[in-house]
Protein backbone atom coordinates (compact mmCIF):
# COMPACT_ATOMS: atom_id res chain seq x y z
CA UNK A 1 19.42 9.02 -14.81
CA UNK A 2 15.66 8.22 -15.83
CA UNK A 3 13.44 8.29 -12.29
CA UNK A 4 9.79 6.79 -12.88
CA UNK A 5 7.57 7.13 -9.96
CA UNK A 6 4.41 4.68 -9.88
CA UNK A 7 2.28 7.24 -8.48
CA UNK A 8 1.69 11.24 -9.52
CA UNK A 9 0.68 14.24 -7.54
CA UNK A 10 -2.96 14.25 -7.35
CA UNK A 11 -3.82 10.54 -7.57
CA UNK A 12 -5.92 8.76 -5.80
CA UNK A 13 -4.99 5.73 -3.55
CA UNK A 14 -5.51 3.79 -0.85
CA UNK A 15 -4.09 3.08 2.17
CA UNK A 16 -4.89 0.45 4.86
CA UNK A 17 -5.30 2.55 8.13
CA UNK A 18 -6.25 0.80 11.78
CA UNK A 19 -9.41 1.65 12.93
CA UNK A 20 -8.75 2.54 17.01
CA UNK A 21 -12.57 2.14 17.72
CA UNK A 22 -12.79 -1.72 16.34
CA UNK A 23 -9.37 -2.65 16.39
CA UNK A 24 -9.43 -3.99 12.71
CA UNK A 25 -7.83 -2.67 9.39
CA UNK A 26 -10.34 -0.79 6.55
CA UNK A 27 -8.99 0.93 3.53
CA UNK A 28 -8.84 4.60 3.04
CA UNK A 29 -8.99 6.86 0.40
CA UNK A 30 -6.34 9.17 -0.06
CA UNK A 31 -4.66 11.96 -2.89
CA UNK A 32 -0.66 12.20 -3.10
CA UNK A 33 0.06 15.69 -2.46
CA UNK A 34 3.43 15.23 -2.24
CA UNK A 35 6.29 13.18 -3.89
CA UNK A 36 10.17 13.41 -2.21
CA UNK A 37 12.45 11.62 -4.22
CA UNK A 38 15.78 10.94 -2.55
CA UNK A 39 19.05 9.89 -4.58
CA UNK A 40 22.35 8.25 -3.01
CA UNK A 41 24.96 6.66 -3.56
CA UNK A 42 25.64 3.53 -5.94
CA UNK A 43 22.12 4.92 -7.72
CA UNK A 44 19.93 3.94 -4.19
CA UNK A 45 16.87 6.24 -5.11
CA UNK A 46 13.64 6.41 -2.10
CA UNK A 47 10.34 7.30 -3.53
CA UNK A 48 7.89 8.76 -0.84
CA UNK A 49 4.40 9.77 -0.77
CA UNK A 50 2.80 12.70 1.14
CA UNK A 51 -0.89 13.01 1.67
CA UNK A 52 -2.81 16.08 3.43
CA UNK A 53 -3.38 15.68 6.90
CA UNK A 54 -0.17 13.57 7.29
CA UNK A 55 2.59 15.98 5.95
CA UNK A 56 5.27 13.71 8.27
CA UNK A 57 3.90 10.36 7.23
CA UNK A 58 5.67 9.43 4.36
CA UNK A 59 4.43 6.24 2.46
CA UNK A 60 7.05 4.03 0.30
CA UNK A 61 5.10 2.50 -3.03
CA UNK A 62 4.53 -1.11 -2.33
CA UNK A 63 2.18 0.56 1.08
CA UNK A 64 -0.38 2.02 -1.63
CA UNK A 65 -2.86 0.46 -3.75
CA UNK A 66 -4.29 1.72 -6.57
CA UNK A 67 -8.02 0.30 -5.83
CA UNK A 68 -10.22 -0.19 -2.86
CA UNK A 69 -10.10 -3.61 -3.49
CA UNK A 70 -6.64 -4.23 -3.59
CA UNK A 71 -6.53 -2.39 -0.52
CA UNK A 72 -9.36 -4.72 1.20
CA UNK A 73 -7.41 -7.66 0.24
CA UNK A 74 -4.18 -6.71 2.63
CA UNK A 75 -6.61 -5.51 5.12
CA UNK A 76 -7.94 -8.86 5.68
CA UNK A 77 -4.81 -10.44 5.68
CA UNK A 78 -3.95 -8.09 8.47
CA UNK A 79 -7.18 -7.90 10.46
CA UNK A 80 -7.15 -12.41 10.46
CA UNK A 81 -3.32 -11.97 11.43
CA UNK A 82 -4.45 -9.98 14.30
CA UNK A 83 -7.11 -12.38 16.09
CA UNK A 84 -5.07 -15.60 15.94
């Protein structure tokens, strides 16, 4: 068995993260740390991502975005969800 993960240990991506103060989404840097790969049964395999700061937050692929402006993108899409 072959596992490719999208991401490596020490890349940078971003993540959208809710900002308390304003209520509204904003991207956010982060570095993967941390990769747990978990294999099961009939060849179900779970990729997770660990950053510092949020060693119990685990983060599957399709939450990350390789660019600040990816990440902006699904941040607005979230933030004009949120005042309808």
């Amino acid at each position: 068995m072959k596992i490719e993960t999208k991401y490596n240990v020490g890349d940078t991506v971003w993540i959208p993260k809710l900002d308390r103060g304003s209520g509204i989404y904003l991207p956010e840097e982060k570095n993967i740390e941390e990769i747990a790969i978990y294999i099961r049964k009939k060849s179900n395999i779970n990729i997770i991502y660990f950053f510092p700061l949020l060693p119990f937050n685990g983060f599957d692929a399709d939450e990350l975005y390789a660019t600040k402006e990816e990440c902006q993108e699904v941040c607005d899409k979230k933030n004009k969800m949120g005042r309808r």
